[in-house]
C-alpha atoms as a PDB file:
ATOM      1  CA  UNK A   1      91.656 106.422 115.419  1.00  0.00           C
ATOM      2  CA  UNK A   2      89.820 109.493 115.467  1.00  0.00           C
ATOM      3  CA  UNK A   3      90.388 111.860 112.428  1.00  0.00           C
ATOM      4  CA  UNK A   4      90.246 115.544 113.531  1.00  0.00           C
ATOM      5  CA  UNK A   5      87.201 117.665 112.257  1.00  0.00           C
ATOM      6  CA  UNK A   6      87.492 121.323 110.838  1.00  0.00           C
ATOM      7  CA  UNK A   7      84.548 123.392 109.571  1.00  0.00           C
ATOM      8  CA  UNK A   8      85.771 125.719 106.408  1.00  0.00           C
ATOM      9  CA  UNK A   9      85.469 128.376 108.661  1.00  0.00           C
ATOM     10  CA  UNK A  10      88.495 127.411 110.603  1.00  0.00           C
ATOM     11  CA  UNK A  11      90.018 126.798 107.548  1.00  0.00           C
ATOM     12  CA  UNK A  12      89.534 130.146 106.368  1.00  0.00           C
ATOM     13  CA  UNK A  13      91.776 131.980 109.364  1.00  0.00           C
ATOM     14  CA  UNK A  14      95.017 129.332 107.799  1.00  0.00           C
ATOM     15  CA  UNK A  15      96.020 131.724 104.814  1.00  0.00           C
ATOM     16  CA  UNK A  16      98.990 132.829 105.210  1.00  0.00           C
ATOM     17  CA  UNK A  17     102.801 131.103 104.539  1.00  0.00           C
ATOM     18  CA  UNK A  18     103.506 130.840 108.435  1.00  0.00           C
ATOM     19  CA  UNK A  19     100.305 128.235 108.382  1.00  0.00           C
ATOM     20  CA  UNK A  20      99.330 127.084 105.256  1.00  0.00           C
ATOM     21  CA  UNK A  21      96.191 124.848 105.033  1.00  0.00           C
ATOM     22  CA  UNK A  22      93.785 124.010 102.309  1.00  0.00           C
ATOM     23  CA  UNK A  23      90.895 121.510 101.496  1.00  0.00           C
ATOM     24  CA  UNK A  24      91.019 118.492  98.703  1.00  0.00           C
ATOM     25  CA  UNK A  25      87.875 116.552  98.316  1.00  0.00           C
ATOM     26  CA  UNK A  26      87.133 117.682 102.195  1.00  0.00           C
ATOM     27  CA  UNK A  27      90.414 116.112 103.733  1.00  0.00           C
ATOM     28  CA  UNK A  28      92.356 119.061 105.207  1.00  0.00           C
ATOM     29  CA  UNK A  29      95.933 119.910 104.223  1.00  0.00           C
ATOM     30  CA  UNK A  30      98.661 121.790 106.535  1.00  0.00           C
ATOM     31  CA  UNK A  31     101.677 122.248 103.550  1.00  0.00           C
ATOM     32  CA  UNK A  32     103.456 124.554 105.899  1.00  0.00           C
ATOM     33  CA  UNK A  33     106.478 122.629 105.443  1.00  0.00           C
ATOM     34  CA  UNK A  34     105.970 121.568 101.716  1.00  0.00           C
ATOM     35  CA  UNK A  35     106.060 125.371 100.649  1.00  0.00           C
ATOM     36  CA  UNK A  36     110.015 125.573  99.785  1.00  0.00           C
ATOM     37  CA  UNK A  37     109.615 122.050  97.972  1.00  0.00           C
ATOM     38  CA  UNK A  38     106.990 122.186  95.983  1.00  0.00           C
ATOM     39  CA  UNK A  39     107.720 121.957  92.404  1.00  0.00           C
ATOM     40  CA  UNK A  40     105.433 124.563  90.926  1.00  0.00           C
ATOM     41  CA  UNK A  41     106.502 127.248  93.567  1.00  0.00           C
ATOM     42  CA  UNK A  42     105.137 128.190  97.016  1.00  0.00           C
ATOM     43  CA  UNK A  43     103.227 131.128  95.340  1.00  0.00           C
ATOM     44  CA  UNK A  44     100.855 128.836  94.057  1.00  0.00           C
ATOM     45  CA  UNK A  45     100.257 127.042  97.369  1.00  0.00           C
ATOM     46  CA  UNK A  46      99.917 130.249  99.279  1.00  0.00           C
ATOM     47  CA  UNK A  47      97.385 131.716  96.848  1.00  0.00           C
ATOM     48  CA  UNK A  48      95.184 128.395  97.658  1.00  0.00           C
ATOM     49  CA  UNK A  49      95.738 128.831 101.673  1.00  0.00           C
ATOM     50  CA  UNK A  50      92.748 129.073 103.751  1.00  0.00           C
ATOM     51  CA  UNK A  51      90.566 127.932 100.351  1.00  0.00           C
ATOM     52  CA  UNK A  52      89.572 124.464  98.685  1.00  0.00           C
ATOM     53  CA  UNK A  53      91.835 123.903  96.189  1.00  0.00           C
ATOM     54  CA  UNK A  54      90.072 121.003  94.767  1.00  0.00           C
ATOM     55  CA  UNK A  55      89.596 122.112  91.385  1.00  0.00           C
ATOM     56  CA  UNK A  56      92.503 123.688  90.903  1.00  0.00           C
ATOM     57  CA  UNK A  57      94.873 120.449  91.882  1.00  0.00           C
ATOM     58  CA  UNK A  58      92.741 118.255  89.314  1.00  0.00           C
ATOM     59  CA  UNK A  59      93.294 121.120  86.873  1.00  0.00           C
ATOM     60  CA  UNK A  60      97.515 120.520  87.439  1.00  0.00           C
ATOM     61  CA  UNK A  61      97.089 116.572  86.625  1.00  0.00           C
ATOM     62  CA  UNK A  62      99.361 115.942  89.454  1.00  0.00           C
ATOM     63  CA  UNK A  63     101.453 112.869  89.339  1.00  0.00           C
ATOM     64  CA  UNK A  64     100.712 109.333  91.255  1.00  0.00           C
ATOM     65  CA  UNK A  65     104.115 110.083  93.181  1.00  0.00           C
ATOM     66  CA  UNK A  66     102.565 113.763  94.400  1.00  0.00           C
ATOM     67  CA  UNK A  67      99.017 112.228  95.211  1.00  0.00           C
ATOM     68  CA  UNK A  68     100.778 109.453  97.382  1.00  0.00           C
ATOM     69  CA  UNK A  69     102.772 112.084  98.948  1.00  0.00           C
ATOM     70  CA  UNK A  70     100.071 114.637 100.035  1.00  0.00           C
ATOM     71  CA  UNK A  71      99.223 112.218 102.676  1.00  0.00           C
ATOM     72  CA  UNK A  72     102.133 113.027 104.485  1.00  0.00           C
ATOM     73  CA  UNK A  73     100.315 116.884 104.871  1.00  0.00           C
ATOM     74  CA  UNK A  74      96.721 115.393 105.763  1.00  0.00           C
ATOM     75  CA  UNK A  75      95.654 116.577 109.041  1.00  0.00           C
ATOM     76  CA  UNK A  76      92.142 116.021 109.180  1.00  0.00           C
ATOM     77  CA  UNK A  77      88.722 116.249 107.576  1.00  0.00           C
ATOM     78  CA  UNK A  78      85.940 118.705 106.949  1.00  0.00           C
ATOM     79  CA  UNK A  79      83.070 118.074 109.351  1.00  0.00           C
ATOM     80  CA  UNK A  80      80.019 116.399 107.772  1.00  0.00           C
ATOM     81  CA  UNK A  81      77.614 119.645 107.532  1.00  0.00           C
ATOM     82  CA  UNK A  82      80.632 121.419 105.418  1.00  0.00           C
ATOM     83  CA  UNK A  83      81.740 118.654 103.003  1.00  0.00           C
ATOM     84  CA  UNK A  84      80.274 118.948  98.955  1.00  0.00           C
ATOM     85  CA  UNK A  85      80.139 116.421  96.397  1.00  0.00           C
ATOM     86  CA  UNK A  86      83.773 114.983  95.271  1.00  0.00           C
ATOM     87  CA  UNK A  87      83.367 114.497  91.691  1.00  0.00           C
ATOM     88  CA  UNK A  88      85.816 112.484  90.429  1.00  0.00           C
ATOM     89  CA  UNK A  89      86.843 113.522  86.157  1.00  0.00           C
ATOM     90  CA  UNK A  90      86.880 110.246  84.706  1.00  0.00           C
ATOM     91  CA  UNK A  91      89.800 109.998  82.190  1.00  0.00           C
ATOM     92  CA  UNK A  92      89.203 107.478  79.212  1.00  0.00           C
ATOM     93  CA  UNK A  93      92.210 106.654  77.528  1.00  0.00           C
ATOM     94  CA  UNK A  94      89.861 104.578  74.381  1.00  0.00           C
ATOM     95  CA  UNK A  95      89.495 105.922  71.711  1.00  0.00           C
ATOM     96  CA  UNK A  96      86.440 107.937  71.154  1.00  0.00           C
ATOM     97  CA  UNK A  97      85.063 106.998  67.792  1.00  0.00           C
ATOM     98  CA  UNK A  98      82.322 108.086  66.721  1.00  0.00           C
ATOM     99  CA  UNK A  99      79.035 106.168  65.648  1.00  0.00           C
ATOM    100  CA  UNK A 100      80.053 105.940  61.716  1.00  0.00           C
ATOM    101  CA  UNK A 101      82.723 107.640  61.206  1.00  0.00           C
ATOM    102  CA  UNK A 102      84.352 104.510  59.323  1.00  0.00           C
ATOM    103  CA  UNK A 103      85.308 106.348  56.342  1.00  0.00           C
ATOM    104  CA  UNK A 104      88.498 106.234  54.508  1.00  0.00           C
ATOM    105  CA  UNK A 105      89.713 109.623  54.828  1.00  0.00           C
ATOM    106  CA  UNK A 106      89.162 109.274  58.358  1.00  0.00           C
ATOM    107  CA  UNK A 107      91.160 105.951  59.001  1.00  0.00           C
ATOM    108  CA  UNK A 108      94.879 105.945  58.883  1.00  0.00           C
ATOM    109  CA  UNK A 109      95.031 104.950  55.296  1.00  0.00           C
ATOM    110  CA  UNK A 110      94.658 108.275  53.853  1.00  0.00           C
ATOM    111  CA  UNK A 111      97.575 109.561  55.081  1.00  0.00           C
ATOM    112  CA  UNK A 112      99.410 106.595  53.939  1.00  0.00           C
ATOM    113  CA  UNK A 113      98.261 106.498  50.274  1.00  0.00           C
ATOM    114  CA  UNK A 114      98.774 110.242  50.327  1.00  0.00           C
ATOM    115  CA  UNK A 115     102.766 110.184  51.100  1.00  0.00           C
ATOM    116  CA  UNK A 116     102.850 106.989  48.475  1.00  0.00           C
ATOM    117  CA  UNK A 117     101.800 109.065  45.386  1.00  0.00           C
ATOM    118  CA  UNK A 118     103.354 112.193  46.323  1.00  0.00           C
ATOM    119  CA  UNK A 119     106.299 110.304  47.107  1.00  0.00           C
ATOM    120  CA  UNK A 120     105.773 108.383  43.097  1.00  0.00           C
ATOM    121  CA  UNK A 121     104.867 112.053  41.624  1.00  0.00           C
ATOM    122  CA  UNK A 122     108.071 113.320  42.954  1.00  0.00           C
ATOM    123  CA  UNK A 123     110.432 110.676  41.634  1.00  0.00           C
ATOM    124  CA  UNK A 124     108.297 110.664  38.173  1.00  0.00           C
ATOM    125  CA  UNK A 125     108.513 114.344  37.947  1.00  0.00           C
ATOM    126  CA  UNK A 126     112.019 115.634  39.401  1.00  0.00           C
ATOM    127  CA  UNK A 127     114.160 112.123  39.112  1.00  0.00           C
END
């Protein structure tokens, strides 16, 4: 099966709530019919029309459930000559230590021994 080709030309002339169509890492989008559902509003969906929204749909963090359902809307690809570079954000959910930063005011401990002798100071002072 063939996927239709659009330059972002043709894309362009879609921009307006009767025919709205937009570009996502160079597939093509027609949300004509998503406009009334779409949980953030239609405004924000006809402001993208005729554009590549790319950046701005990373930007939302939209759900697994909305990604799966976009390709419901996909009607076809950017030809080859139009398409840029998808970069991907990679999302690291590790911790990000850094190289020697073992100390103990950094580690949870602090915070620990901290509410213990306020905690003892209290009682000492006020009980």
């Amino acid at each position: 099966m063939t996927v239709k080709q659009y330059t972002r030309e043709e894309i362009s002339k879609w921009d307006t709530k009767k025919e709205n169509v937009f570009i996502i890492d160079n597939v093509v989008y027609n949300v004509t019919e998503f406009l009334d559902e779409h949980p953030g509003g239609h405004e924000v969906l006809v402001n993208l029309a005729g554009k590549d929204a790319s950046e701005d749909f990373d930007d939302v963090g939209h759900s697994l459930d909305a990604k799966e359902l976009m390709k419901k809307y996909v009607v076809g690809e950017l030809v080859e000559a139009d398409r840029v570079q998808v970069q991907k954000r990679h999302v690291a959910w590790e911790d990000s230590k850094v190289e020697g930063d073992t100390g103990f005011t950094s580690s949870w401990k602090f915070p620990v021994l901290l509410g213990i002798v306020v905690t003892v100071l209290y009682s000492y002072l006020f009980g």
